[in-house]
C-alpha atoms as a PDB file:
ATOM      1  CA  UNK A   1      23.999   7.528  47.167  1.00  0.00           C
ATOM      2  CA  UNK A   2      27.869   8.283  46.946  1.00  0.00           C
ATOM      3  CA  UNK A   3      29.530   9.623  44.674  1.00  0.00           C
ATOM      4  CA  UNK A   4      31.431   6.395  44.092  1.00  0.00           C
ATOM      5  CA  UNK A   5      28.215   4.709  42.978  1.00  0.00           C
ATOM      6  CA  UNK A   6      27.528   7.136  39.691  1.00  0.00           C
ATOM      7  CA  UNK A   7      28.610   5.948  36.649  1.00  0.00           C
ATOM      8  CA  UNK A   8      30.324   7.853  33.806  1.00  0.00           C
ATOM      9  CA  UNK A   9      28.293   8.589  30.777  1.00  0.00           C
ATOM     10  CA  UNK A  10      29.792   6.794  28.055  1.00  0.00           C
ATOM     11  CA  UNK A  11      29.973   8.558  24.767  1.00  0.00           C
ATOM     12  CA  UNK A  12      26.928   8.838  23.294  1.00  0.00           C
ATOM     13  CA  UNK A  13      27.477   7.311  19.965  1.00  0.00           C
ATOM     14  CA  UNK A  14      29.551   4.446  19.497  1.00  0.00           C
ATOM     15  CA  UNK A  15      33.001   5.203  17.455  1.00  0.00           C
ATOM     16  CA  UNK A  16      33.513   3.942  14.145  1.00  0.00           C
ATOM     17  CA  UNK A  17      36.225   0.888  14.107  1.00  0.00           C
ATOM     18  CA  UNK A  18      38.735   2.419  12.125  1.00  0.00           C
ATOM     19  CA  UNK A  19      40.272  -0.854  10.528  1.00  0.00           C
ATOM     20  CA  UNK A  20      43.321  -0.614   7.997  1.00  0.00           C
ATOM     21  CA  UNK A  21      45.550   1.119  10.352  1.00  0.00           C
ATOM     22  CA  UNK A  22      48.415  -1.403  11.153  1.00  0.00           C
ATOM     23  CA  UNK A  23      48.809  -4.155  13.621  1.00  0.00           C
ATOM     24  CA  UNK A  24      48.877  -1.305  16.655  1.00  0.00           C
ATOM     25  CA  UNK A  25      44.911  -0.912  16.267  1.00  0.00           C
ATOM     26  CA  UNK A  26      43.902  -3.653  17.780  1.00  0.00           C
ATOM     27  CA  UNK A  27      41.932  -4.990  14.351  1.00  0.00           C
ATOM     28  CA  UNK A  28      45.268  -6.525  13.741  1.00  0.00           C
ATOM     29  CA  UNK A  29      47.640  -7.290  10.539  1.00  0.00           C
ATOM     30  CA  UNK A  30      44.613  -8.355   8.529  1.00  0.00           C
ATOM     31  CA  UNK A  31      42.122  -5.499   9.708  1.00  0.00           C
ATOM     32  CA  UNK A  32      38.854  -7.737  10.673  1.00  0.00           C
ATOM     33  CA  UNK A  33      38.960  -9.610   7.275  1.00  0.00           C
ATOM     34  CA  UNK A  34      40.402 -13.083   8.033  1.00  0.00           C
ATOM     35  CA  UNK A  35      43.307 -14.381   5.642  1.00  0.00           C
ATOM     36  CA  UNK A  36      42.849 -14.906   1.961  1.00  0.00           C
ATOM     37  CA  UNK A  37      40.033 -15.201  -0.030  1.00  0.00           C
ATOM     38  CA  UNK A  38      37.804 -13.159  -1.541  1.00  0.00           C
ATOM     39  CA  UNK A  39      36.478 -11.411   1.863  1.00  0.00           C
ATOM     40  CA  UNK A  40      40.067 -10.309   2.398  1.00  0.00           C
ATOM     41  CA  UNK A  41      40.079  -8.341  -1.915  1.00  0.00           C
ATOM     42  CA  UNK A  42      38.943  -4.583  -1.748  1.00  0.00           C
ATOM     43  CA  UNK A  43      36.970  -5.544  -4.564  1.00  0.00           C
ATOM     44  CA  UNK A  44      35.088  -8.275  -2.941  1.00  0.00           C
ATOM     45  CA  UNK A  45      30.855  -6.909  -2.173  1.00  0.00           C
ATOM     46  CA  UNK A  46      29.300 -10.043  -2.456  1.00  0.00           C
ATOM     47  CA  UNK A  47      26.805 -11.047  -4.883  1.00  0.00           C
ATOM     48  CA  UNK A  48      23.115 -12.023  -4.164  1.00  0.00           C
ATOM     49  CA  UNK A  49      22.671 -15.979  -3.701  1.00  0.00           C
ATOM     50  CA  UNK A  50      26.372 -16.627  -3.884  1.00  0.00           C
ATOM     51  CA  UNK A  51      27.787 -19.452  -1.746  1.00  0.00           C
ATOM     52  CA  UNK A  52      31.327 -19.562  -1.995  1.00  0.00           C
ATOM     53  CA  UNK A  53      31.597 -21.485  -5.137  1.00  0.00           C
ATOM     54  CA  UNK A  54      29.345 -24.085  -4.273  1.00  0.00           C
ATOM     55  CA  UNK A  55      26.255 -24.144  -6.497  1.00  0.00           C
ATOM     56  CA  UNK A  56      23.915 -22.070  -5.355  1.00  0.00           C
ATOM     57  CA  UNK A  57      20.218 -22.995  -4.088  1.00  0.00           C
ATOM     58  CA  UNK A  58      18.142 -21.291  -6.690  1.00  0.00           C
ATOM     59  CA  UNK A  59      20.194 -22.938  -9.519  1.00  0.00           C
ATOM     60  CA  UNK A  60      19.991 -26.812  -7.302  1.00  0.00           C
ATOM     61  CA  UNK A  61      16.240 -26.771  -7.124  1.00  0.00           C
ATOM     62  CA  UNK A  62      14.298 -27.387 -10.181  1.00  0.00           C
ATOM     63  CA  UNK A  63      12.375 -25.261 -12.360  1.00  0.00           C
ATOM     64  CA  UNK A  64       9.099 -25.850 -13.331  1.00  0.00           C
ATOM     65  CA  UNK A  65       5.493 -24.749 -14.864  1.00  0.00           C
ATOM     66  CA  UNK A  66       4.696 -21.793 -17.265  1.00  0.00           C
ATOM     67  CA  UNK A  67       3.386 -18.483 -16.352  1.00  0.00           C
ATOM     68  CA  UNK A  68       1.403 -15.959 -18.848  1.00  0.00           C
ATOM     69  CA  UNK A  69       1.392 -13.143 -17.280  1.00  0.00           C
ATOM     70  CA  UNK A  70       3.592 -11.110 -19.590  1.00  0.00           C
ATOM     71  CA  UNK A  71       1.080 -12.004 -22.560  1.00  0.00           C
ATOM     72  CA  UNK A  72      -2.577 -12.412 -21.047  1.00  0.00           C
ATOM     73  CA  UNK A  73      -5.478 -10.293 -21.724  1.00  0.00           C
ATOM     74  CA  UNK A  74      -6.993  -8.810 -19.071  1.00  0.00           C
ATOM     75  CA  UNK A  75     -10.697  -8.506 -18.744  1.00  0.00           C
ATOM     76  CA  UNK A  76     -13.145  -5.825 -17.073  1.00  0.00           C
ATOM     77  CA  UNK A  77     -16.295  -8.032 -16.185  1.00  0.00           C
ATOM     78  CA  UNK A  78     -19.780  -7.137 -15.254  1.00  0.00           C
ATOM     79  CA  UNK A  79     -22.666  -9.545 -14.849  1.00  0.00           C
ATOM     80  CA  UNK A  80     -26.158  -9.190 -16.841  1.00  0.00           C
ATOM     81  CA  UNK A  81     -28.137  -8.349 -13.756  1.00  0.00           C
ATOM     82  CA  UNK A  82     -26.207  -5.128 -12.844  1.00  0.00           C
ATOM     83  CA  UNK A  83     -27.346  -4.005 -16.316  1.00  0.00           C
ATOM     84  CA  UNK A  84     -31.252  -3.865 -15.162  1.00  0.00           C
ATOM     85  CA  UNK A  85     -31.050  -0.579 -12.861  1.00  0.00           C
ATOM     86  CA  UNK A  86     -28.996   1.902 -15.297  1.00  0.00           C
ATOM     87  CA  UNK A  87     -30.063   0.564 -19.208  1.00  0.00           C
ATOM     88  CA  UNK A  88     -33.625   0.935 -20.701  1.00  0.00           C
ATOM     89  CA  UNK A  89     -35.082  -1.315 -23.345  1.00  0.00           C
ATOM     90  CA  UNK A  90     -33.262  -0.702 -26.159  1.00  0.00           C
ATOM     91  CA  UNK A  91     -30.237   1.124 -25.275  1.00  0.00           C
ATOM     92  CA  UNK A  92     -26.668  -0.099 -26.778  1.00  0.00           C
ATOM     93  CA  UNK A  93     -24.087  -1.723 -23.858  1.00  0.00           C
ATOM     94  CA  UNK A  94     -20.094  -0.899 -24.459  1.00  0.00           C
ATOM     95  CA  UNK A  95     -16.865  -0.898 -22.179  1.00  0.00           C
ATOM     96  CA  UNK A  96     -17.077   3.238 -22.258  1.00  0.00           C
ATOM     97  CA  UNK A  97     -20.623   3.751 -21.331  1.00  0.00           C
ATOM     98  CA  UNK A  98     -20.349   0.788 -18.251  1.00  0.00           C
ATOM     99  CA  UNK A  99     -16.880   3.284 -17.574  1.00  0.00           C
ATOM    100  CA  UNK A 100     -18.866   6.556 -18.190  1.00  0.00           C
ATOM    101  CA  UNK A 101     -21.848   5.154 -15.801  1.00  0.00           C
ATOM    102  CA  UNK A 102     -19.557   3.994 -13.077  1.00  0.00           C
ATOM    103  CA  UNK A 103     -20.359   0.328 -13.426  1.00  0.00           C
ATOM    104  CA  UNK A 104     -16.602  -0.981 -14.277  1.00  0.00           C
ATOM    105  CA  UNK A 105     -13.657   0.696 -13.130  1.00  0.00           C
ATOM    106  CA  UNK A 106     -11.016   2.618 -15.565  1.00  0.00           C
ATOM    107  CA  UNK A 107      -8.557  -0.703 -16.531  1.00  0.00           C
ATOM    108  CA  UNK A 108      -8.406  -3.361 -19.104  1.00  0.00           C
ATOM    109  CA  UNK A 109      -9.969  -2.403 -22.569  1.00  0.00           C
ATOM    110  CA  UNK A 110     -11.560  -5.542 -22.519  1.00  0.00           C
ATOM    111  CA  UNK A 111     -14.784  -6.594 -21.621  1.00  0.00           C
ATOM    112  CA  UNK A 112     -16.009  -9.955 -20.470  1.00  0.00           C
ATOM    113  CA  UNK A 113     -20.263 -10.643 -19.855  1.00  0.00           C
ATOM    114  CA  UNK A 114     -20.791 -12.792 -17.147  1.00  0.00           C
ATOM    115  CA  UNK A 115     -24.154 -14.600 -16.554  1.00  0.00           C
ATOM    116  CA  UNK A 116     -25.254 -13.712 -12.827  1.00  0.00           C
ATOM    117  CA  UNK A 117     -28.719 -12.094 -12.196  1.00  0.00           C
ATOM    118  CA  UNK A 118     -31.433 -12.119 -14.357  1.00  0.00           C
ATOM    119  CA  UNK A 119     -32.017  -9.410 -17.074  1.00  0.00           C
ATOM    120  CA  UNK A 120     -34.986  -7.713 -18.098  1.00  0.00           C
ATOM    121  CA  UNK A 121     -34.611  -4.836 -20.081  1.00  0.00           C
ATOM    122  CA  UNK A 122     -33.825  -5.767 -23.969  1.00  0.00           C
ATOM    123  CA  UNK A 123     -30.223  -4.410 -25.022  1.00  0.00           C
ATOM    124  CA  UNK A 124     -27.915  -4.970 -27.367  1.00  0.00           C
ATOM    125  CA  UNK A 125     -24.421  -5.566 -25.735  1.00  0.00           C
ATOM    126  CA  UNK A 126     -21.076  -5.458 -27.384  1.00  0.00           C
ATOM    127  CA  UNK A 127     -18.184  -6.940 -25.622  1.00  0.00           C
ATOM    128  CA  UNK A 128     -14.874  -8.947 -26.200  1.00  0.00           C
ATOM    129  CA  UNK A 129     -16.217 -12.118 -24.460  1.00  0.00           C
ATOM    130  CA  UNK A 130     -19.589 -13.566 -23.089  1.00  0.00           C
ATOM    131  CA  UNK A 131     -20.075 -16.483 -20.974  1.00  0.00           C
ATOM    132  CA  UNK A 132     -22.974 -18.863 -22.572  1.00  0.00           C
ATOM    133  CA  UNK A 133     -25.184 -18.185 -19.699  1.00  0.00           C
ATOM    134  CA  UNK A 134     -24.638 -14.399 -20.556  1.00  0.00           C
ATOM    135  CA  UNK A 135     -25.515 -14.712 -24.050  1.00  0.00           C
ATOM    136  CA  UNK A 136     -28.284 -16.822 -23.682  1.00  0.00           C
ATOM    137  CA  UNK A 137     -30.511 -14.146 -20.875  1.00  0.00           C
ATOM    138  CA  UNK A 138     -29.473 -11.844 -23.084  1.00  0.00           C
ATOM    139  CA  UNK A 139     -31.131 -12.760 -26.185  1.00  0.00           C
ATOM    140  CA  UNK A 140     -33.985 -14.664 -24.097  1.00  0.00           C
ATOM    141  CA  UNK A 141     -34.630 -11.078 -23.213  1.00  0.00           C
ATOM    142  CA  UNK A 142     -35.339 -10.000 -26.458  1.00  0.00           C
ATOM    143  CA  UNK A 143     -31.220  -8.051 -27.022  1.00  0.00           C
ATOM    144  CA  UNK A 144     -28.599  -9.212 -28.991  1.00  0.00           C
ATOM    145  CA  UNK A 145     -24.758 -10.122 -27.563  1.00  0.00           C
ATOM    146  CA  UNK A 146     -22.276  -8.968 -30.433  1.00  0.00           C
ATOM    147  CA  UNK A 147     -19.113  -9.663 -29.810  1.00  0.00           C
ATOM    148  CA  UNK A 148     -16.378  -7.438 -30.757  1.00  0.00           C
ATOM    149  CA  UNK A 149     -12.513  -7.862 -30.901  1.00  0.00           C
END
């Protein structure tokens, strides 16, 4: 190795081009920003999805279909089997006692029956919504499905 071969350390951060400061800088008479237009105004930070005038992509492509999801109801669901294992005969079913007893997690207010499993304890079960198959194990069982609004 000589000491020919060893290269100077170059600065360790790059300087900031300092633009705006006359035709000496070496950014030139129009300081990086082209001629006119609106790159060249101060005031120019373009806007999101704007093409130069053209019309923009978003606005060329059609729009279509309908969403709900500003105005749906949402639903906490639980199907008539799980209720076998934590309900004796008799006992009375609602949103806060499934929340209470860990079967539905803390959510919509709403509760919707679904008819999986088989049930075999006789309850009476109040909920926003049952599903036929829910309604009918339930009172085949010997409980009543009373839905509430």
């Amino acid at each position: 190795m000589n000491l020919n071969d060893i290269l100077k350390a170059g600065p360790k951060f790059e300087l900031k081009r300092r633009v705006g400061r006359g035709v000496g800088s070496g950014m030139g008479k129009t300081s990086t920003r082209g001629q006119k237009g609106h790159g060249a105004r101060e005031s120019f930070h373009g806007k999101l999805g704007f093409e130069g005038g053209q019309m923009p992509l978003f606005r060329r492509l059609p729009k279509r279909g309908f969403n709900n999801k500003r105005f749906r109801t949402e639903y906490s669901t639980i199907n008539v089997g799980d209720l076998n294992d934590t309900f004796k005969s008799g006992d009375e079913v609602s949103i806060e006692i499934l929340r209470s007893r860990g079967l539905i997690n803390s959510g919509p207010d709403a509760l919707k029956v679904l008819g999986g499993g088989e049930l075999k304890v006789k309850l009476t079960v109040k909920a926003s919504k049952f599903t036929g198959t829910a309604s009918q194990k339930i009172e085949a069982a010997g409980g009543k499905a009373e839905q509430i609004s």
